[in-house]
PDB file of N, CA and C in Angstrom:
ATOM      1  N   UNK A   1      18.239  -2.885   5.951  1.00  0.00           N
ATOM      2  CA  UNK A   1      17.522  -1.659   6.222  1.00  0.00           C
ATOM      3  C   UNK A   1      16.153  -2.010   6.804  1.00  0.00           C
ATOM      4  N   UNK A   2      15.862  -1.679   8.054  1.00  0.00           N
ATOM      5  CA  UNK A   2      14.487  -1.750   8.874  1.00  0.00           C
ATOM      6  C   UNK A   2      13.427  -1.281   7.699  1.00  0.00           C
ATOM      7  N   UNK A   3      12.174  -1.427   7.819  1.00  0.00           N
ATOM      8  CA  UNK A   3      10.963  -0.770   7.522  1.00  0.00           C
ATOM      9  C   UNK A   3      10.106  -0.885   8.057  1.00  0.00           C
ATOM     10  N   UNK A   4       8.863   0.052   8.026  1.00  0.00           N
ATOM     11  CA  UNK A   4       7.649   0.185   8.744  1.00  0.00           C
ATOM     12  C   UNK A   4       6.897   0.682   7.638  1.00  0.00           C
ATOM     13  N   UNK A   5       5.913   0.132   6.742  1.00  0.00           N
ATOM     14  CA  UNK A   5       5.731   0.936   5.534  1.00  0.00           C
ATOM     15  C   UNK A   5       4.528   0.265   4.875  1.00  0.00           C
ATOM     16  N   UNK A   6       3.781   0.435   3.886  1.00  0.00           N
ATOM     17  CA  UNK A   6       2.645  -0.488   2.657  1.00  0.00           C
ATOM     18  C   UNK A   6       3.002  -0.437   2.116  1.00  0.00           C
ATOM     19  N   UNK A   7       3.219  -1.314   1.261  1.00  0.00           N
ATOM     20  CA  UNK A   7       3.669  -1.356  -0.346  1.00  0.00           C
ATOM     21  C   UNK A   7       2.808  -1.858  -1.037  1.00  0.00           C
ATOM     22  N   UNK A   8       2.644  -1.247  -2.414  1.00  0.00           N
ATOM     23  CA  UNK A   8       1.245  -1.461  -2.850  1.00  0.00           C
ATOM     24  C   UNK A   8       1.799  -2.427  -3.954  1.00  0.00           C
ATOM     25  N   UNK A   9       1.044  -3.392  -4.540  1.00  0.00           N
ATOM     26  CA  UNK A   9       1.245  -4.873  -5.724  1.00  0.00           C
ATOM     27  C   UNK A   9      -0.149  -4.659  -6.600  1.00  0.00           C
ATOM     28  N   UNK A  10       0.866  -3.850  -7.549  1.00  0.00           N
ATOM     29  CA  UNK A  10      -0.159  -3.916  -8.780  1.00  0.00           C
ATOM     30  C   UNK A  10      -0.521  -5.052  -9.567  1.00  0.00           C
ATOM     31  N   UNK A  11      -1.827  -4.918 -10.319  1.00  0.00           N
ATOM     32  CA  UNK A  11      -1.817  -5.853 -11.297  1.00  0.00           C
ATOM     33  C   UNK A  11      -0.530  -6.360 -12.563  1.00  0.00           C
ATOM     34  N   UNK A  12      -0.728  -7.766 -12.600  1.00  0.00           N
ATOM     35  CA  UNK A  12       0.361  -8.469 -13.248  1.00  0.00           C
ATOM     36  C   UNK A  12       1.131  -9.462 -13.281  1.00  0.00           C
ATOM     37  N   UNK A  13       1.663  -9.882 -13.795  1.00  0.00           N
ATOM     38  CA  UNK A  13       2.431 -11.133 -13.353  1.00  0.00           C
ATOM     39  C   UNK A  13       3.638 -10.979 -12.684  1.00  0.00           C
ATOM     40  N   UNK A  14       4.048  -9.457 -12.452  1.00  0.00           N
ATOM     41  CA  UNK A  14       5.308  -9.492 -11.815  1.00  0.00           C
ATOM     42  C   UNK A  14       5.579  -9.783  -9.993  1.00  0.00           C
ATOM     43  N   UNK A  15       6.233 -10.523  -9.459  1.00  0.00           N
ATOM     44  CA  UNK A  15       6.390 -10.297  -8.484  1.00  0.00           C
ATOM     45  C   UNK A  15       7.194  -8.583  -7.537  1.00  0.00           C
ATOM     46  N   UNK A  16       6.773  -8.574  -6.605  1.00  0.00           N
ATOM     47  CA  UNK A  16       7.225  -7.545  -5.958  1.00  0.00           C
ATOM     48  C   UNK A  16       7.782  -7.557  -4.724  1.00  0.00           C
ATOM     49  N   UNK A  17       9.026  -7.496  -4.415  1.00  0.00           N
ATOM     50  CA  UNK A  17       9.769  -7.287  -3.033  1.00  0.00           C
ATOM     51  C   UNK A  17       9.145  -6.632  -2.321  1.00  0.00           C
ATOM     52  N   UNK A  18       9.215  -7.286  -0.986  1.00  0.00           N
ATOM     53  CA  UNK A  18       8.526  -6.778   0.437  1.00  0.00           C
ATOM     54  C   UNK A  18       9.340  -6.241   1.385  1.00  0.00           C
ATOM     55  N   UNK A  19      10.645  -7.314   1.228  1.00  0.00           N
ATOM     56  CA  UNK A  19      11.784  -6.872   1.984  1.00  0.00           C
ATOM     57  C   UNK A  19      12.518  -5.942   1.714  1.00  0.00           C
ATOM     58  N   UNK A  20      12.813  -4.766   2.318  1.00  0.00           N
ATOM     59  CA  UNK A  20      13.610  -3.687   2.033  1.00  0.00           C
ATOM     60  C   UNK A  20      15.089  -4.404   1.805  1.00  0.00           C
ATOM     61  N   UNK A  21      15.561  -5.605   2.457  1.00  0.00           N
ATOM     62  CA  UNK A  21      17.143  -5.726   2.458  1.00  0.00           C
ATOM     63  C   UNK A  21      16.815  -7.213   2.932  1.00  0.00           C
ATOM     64  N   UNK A  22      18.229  -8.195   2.667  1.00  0.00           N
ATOM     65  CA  UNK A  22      18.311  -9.154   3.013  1.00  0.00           C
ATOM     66  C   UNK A  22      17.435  -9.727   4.805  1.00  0.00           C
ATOM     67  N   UNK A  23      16.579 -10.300   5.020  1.00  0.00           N
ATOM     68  CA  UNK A  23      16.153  -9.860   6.533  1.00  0.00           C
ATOM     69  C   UNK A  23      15.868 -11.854   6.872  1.00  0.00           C
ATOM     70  N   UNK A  24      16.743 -11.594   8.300  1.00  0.00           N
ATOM     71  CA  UNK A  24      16.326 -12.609   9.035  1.00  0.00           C
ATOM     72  C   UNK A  24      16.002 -12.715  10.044  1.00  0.00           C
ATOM     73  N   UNK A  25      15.548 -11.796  10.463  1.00  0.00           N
ATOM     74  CA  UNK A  25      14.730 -11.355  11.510  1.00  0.00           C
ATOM     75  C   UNK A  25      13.434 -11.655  11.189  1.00  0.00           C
ATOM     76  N   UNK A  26      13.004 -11.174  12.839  1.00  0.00           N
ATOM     77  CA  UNK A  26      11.197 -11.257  12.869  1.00  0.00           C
ATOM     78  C   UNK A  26      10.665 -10.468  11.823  1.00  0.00           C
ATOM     79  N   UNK A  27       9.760 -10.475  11.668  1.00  0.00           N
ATOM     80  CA  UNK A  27       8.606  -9.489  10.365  1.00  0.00           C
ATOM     81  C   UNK A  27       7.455  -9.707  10.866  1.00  0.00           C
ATOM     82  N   UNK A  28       6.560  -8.445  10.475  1.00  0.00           N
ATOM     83  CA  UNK A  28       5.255  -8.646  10.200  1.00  0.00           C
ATOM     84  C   UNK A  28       4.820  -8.453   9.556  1.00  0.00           C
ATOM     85  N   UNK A  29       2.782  -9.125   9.080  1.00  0.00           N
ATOM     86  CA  UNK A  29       3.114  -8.516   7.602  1.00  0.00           C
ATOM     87  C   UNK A  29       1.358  -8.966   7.525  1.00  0.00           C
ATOM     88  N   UNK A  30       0.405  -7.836   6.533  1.00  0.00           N
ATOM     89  CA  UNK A  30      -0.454  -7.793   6.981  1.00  0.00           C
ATOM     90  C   UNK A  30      -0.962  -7.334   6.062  1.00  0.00           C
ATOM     91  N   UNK A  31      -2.511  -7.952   4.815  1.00  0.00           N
ATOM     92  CA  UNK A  31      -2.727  -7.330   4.267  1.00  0.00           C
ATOM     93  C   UNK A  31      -4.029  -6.715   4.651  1.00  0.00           C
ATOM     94  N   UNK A  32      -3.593  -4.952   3.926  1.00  0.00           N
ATOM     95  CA  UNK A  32      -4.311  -3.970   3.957  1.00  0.00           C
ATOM     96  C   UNK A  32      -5.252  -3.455   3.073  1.00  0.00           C
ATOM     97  N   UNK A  33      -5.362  -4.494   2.413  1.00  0.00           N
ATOM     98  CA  UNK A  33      -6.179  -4.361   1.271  1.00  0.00           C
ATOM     99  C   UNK A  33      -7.542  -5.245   0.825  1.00  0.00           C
ATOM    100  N   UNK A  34      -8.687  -5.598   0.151  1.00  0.00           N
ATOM    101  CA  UNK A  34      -9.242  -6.449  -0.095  1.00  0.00           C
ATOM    102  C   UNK A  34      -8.602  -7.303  -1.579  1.00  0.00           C
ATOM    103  N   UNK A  35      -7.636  -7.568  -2.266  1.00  0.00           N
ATOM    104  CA  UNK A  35      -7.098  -8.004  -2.957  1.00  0.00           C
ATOM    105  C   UNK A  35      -6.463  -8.996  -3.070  1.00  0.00           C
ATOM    106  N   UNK A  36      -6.729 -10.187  -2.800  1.00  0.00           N
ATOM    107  CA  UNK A  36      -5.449 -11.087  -2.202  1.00  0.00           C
ATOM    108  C   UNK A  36      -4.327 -11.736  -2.886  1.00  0.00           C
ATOM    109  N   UNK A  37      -3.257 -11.697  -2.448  1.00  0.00           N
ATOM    110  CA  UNK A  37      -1.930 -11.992  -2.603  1.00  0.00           C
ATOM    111  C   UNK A  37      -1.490 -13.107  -2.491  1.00  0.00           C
ATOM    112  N   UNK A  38      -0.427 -13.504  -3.373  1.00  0.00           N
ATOM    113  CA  UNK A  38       0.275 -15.032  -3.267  1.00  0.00           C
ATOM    114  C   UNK A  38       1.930 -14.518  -2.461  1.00  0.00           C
ATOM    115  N   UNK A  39       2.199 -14.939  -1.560  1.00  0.00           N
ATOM    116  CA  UNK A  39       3.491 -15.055  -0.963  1.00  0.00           C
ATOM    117  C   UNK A  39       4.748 -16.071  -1.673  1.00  0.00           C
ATOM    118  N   UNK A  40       5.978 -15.714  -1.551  1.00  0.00           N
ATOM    119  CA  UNK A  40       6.976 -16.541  -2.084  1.00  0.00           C
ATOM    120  C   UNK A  40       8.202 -16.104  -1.331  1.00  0.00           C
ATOM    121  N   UNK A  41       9.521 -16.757  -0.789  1.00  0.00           N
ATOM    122  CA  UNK A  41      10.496 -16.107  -0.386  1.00  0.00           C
ATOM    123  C   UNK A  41      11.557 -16.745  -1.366  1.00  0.00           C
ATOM    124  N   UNK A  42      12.728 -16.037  -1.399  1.00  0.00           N
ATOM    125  CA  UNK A  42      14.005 -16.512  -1.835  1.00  0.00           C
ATOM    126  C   UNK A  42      14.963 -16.257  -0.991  1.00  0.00           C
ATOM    127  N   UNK A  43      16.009 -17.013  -1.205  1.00  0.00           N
ATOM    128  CA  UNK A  43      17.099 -16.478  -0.929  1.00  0.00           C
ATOM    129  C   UNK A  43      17.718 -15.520  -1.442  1.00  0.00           C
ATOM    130  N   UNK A  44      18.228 -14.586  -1.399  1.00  0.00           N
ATOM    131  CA  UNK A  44      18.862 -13.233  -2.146  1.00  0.00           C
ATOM    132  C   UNK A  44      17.800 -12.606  -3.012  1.00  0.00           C
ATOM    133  N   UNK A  45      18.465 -11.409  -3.553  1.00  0.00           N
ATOM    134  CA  UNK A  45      17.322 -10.684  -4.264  1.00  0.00           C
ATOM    135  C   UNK A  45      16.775 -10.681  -5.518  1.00  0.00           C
ATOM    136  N   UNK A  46      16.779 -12.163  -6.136  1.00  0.00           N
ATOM    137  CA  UNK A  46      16.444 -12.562  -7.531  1.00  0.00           C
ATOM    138  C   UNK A  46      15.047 -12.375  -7.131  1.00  0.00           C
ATOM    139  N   UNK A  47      14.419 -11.751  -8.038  1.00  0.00           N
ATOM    140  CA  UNK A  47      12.857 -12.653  -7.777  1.00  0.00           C
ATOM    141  C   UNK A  47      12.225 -13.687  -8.186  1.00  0.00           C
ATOM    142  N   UNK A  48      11.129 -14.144  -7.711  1.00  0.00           N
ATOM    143  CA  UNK A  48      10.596 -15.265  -8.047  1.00  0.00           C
ATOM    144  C   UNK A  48      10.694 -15.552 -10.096  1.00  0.00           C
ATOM    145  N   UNK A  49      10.668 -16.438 -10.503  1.00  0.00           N
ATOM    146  CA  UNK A  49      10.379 -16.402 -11.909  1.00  0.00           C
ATOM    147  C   UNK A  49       8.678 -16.045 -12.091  1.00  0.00           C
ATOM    148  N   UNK A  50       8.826 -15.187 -13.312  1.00  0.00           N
ATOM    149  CA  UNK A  50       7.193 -14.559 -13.452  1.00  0.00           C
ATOM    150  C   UNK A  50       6.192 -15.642 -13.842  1.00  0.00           C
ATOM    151  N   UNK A  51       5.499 -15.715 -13.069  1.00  0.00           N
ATOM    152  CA  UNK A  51       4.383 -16.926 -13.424  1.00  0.00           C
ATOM    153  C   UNK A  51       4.152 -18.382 -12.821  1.00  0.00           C
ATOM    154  N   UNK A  52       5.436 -17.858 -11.727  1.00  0.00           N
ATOM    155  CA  UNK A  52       5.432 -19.221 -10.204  1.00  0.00           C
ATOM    156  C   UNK A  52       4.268 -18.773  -9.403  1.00  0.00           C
ATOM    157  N   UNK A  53       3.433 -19.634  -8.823  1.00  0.00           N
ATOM    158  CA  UNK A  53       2.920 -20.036  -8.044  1.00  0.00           C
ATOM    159  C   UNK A  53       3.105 -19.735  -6.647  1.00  0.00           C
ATOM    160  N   UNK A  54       3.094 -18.881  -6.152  1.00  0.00           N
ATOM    161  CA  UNK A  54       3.742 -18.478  -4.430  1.00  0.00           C
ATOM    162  C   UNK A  54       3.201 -20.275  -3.618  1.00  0.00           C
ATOM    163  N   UNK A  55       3.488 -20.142  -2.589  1.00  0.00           N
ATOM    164  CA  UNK A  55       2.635 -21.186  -1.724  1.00  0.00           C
ATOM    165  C   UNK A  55       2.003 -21.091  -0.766  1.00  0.00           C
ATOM    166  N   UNK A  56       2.144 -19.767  -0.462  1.00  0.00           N
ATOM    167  CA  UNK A  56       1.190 -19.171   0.739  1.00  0.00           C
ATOM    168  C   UNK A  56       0.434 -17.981  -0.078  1.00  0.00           C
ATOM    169  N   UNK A  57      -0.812 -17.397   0.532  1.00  0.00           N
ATOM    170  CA  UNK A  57      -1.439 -16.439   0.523  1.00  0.00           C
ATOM    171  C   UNK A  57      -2.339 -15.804   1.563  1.00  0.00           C
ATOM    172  N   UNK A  58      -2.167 -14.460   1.118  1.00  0.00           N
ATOM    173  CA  UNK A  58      -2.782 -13.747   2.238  1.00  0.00           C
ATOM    174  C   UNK A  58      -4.858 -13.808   1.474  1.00  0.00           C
ATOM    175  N   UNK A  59      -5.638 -13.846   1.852  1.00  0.00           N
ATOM    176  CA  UNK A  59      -6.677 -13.798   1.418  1.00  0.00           C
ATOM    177  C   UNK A  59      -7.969 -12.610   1.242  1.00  0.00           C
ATOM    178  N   UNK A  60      -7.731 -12.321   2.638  1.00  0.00           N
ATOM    179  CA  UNK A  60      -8.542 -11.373   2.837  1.00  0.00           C
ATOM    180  C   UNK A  60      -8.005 -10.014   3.942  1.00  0.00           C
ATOM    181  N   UNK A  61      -9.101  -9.091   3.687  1.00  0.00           N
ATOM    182  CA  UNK A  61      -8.492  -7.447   4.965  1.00  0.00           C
ATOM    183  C   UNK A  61      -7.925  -8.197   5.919  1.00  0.00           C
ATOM    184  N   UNK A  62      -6.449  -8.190   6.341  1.00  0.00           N
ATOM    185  CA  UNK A  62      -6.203  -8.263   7.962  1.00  0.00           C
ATOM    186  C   UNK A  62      -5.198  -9.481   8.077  1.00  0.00           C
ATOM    187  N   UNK A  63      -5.761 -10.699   6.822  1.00  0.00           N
ATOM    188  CA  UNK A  63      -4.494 -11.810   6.431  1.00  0.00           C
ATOM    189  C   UNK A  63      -2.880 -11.114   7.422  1.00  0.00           C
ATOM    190  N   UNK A  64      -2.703 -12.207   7.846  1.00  0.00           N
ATOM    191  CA  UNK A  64      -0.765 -12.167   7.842  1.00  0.00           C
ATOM    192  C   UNK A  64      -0.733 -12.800   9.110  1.00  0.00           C
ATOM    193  N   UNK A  65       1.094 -12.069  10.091  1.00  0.00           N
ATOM    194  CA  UNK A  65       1.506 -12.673  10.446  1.00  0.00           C
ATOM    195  C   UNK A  65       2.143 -11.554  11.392  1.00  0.00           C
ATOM    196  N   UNK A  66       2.564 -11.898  12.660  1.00  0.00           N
ATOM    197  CA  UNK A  66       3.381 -11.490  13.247  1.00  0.00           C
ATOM    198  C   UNK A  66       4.211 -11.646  13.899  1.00  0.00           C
ATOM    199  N   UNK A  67       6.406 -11.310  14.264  1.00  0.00           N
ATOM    200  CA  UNK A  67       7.058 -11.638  15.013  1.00  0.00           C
ATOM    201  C   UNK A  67       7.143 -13.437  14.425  1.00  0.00           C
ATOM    202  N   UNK A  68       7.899 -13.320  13.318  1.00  0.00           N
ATOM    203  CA  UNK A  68       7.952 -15.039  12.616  1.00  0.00           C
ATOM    204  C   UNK A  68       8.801 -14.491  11.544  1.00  0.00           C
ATOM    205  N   UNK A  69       9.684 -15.230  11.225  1.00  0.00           N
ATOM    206  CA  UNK A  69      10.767 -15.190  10.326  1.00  0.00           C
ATOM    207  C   UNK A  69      10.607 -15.615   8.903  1.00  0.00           C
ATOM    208  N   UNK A  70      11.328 -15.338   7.728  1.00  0.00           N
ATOM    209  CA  UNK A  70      10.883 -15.535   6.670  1.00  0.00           C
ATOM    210  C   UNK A  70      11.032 -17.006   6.683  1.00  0.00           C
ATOM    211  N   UNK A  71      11.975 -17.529   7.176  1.00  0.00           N
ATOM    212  CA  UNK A  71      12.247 -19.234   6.967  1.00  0.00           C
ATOM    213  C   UNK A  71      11.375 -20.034   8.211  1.00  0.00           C
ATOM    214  N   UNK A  72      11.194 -19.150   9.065  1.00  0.00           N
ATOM    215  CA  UNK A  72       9.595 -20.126   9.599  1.00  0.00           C
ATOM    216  C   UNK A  72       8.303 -20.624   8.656  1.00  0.00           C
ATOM    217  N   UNK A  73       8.333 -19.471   7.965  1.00  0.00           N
ATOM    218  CA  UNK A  73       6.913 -19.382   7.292  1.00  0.00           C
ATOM    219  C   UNK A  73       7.290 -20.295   5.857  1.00  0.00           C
ATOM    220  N   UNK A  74       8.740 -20.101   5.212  1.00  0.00           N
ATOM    221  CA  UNK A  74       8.919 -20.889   4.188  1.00  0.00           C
ATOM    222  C   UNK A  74      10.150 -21.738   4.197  1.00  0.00           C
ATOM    223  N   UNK A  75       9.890 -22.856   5.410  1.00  0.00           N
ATOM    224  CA  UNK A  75      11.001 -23.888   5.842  1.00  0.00           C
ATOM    225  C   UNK A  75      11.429 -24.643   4.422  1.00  0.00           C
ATOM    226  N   UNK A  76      10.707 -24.954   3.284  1.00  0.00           N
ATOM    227  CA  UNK A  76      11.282 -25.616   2.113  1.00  0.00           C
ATOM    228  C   UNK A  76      12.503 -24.455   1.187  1.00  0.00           C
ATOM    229  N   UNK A  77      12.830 -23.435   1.375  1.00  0.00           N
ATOM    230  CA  UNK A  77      13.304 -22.368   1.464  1.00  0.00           C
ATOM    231  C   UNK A  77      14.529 -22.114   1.648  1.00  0.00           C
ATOM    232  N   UNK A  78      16.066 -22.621   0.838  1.00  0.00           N
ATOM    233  CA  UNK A  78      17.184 -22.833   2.326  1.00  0.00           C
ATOM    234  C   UNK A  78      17.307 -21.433   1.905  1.00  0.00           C
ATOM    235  N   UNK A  79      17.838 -21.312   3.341  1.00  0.00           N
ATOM    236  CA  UNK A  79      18.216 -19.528   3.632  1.00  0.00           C
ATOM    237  C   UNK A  79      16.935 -18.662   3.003  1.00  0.00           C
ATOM    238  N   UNK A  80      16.054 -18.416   3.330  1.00  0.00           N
ATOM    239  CA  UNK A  80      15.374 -17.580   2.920  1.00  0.00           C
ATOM    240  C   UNK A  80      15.686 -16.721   3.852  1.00  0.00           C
ATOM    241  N   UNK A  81      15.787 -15.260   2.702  1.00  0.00           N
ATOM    242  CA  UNK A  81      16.147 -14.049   3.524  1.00  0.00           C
ATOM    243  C   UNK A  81      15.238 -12.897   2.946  1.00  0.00           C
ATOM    244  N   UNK A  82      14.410 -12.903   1.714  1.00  0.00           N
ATOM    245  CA  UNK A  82      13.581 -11.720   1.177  1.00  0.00           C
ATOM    246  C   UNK A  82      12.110 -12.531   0.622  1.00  0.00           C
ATOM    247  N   UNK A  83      11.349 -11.632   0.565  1.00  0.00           N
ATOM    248  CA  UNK A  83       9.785 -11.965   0.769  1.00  0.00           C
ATOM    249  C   UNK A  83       9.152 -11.265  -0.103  1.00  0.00           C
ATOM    250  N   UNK A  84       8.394 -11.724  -0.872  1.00  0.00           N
ATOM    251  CA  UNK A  84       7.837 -11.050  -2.533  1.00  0.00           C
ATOM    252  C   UNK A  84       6.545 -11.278  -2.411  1.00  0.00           C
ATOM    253  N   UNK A  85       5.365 -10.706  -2.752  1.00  0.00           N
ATOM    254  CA  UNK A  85       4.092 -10.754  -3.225  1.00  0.00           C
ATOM    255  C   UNK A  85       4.024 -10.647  -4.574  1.00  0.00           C
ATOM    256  N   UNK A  86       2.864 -11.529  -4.994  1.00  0.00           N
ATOM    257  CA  UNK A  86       2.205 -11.208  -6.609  1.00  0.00           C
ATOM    258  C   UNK A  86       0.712 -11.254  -6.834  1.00  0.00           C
ATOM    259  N   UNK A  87      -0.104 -10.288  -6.970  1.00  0.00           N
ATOM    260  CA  UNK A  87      -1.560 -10.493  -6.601  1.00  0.00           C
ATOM    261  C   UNK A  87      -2.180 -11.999  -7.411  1.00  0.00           C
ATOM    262  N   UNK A  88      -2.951 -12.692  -6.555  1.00  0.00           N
ATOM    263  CA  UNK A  88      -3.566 -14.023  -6.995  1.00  0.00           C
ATOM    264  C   UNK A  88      -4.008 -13.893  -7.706  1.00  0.00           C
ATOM    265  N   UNK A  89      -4.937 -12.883  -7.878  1.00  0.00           N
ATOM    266  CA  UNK A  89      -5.820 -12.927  -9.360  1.00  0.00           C
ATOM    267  C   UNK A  89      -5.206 -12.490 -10.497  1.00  0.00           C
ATOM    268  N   UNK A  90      -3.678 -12.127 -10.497  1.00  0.00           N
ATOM    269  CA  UNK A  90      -3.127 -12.090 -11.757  1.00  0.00           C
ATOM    270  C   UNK A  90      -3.908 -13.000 -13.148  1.00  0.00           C
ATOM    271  N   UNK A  91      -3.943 -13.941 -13.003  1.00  0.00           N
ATOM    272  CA  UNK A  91      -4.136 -15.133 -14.092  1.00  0.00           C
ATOM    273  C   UNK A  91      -5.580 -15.313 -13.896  1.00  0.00           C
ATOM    274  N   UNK A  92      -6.470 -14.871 -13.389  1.00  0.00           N
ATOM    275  CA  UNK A  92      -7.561 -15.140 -13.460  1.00  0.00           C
ATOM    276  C   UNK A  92      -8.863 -13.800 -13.279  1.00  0.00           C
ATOM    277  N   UNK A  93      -8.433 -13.113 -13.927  1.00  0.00           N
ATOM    278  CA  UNK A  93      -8.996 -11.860 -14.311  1.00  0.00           C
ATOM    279  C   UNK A  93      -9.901 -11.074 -13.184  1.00  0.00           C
ATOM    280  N   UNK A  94      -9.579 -11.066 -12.010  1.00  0.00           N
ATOM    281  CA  UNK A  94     -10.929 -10.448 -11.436  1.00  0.00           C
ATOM    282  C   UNK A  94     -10.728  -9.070 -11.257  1.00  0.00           C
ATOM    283  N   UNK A  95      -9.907  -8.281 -12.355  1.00  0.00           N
ATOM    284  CA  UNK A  95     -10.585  -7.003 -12.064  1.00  0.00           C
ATOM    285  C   UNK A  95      -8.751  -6.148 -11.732  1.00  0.00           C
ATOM    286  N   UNK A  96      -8.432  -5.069 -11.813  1.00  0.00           N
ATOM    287  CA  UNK A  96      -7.481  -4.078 -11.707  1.00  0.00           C
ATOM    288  C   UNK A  96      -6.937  -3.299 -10.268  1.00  0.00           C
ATOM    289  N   UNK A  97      -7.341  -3.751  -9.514  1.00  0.00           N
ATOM    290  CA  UNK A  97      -7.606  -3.071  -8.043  1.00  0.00           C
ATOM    291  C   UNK A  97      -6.101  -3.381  -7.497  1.00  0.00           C
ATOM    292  N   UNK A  98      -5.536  -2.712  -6.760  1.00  0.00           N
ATOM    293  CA  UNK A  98      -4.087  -3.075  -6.738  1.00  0.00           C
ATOM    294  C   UNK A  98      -4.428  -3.522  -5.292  1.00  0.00           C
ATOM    295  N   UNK A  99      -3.371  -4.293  -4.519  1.00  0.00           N
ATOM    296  CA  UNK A  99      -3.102  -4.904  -3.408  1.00  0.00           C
ATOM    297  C   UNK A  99      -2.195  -4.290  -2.430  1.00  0.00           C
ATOM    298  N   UNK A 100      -2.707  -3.918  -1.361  1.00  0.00           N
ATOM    299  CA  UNK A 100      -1.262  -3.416  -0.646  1.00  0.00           C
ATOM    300  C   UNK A 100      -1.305  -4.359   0.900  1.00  0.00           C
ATOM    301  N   UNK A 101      -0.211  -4.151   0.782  1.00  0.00           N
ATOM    302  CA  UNK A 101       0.566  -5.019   2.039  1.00  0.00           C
ATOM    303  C   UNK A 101       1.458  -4.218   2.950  1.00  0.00           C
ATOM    304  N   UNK A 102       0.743  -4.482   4.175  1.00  0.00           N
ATOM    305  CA  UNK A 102       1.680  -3.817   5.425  1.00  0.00           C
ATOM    306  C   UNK A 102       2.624  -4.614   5.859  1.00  0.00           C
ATOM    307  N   UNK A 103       4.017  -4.161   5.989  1.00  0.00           N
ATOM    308  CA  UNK A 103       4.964  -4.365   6.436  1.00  0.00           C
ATOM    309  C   UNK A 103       6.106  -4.170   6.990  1.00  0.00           C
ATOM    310  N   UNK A 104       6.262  -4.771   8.412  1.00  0.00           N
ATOM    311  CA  UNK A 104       7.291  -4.221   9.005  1.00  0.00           C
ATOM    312  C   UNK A 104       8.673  -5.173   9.711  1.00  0.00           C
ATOM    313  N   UNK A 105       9.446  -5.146   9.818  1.00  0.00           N
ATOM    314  CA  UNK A 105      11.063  -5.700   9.915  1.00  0.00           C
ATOM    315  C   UNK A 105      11.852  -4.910  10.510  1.00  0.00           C
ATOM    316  N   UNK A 106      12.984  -5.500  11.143  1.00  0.00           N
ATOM    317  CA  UNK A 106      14.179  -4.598  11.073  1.00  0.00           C
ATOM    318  C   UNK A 106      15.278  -5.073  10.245  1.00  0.00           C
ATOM    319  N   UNK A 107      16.418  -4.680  10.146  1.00  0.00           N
ATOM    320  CA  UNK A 107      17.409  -4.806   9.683  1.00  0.00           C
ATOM    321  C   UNK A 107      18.095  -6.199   9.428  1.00  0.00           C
TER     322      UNK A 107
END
């Protein structure tokens, strides 16, 4: 399933799906927020285990990426096909402010 959409990543340790559906296609992806985010992909729609470490992050307003595939960005990854955020400052207290992330894909 395509999207064009923000999805907002509350405080917590949970990770949160970005990808509407399995996607191996291009994406973009862009945060819209001042909050910054840890990135992680998997293969299929398990999510990350709560309290992994993403290996990328978006940092600041405007962070991301465009027209690049989930397994470009996470070649250690086999088959990566879905893309999760978990705000960074989960574990290190700075405060309740939720994170949102622009993102768009197709099918």
């Amino acid at each position: 399933m395509a999207q064009n959409t923000r999805i907002t990543v509350a405080a917590g340790d949970t990770w949160v799906r970005l990808t509407a559906t399995d996607t191996d296609g291009d994406l973009s992806i862009m945060l819209a927020s001042t909050t910054p985010v840890m990135l992680q992909a998997t293969a299929g729609s398990t999510p990350p285990t709560a309290g992994t470490l993403g290996p990328l992050a978006l940092l600041s307003y405007g962070d991301g990426w465009s027209e690049a595939t989930i397994l470009e960005k996470f070649p250690g990854v086999a088959a990566a096909d879905n893309l999760w955020a978990r705000r960074l400052d989960a574990n290190i207290g700075l405060g309740a402010s939720d994170a949102i992330i622009g993102i768009s894909h197709g099918a």
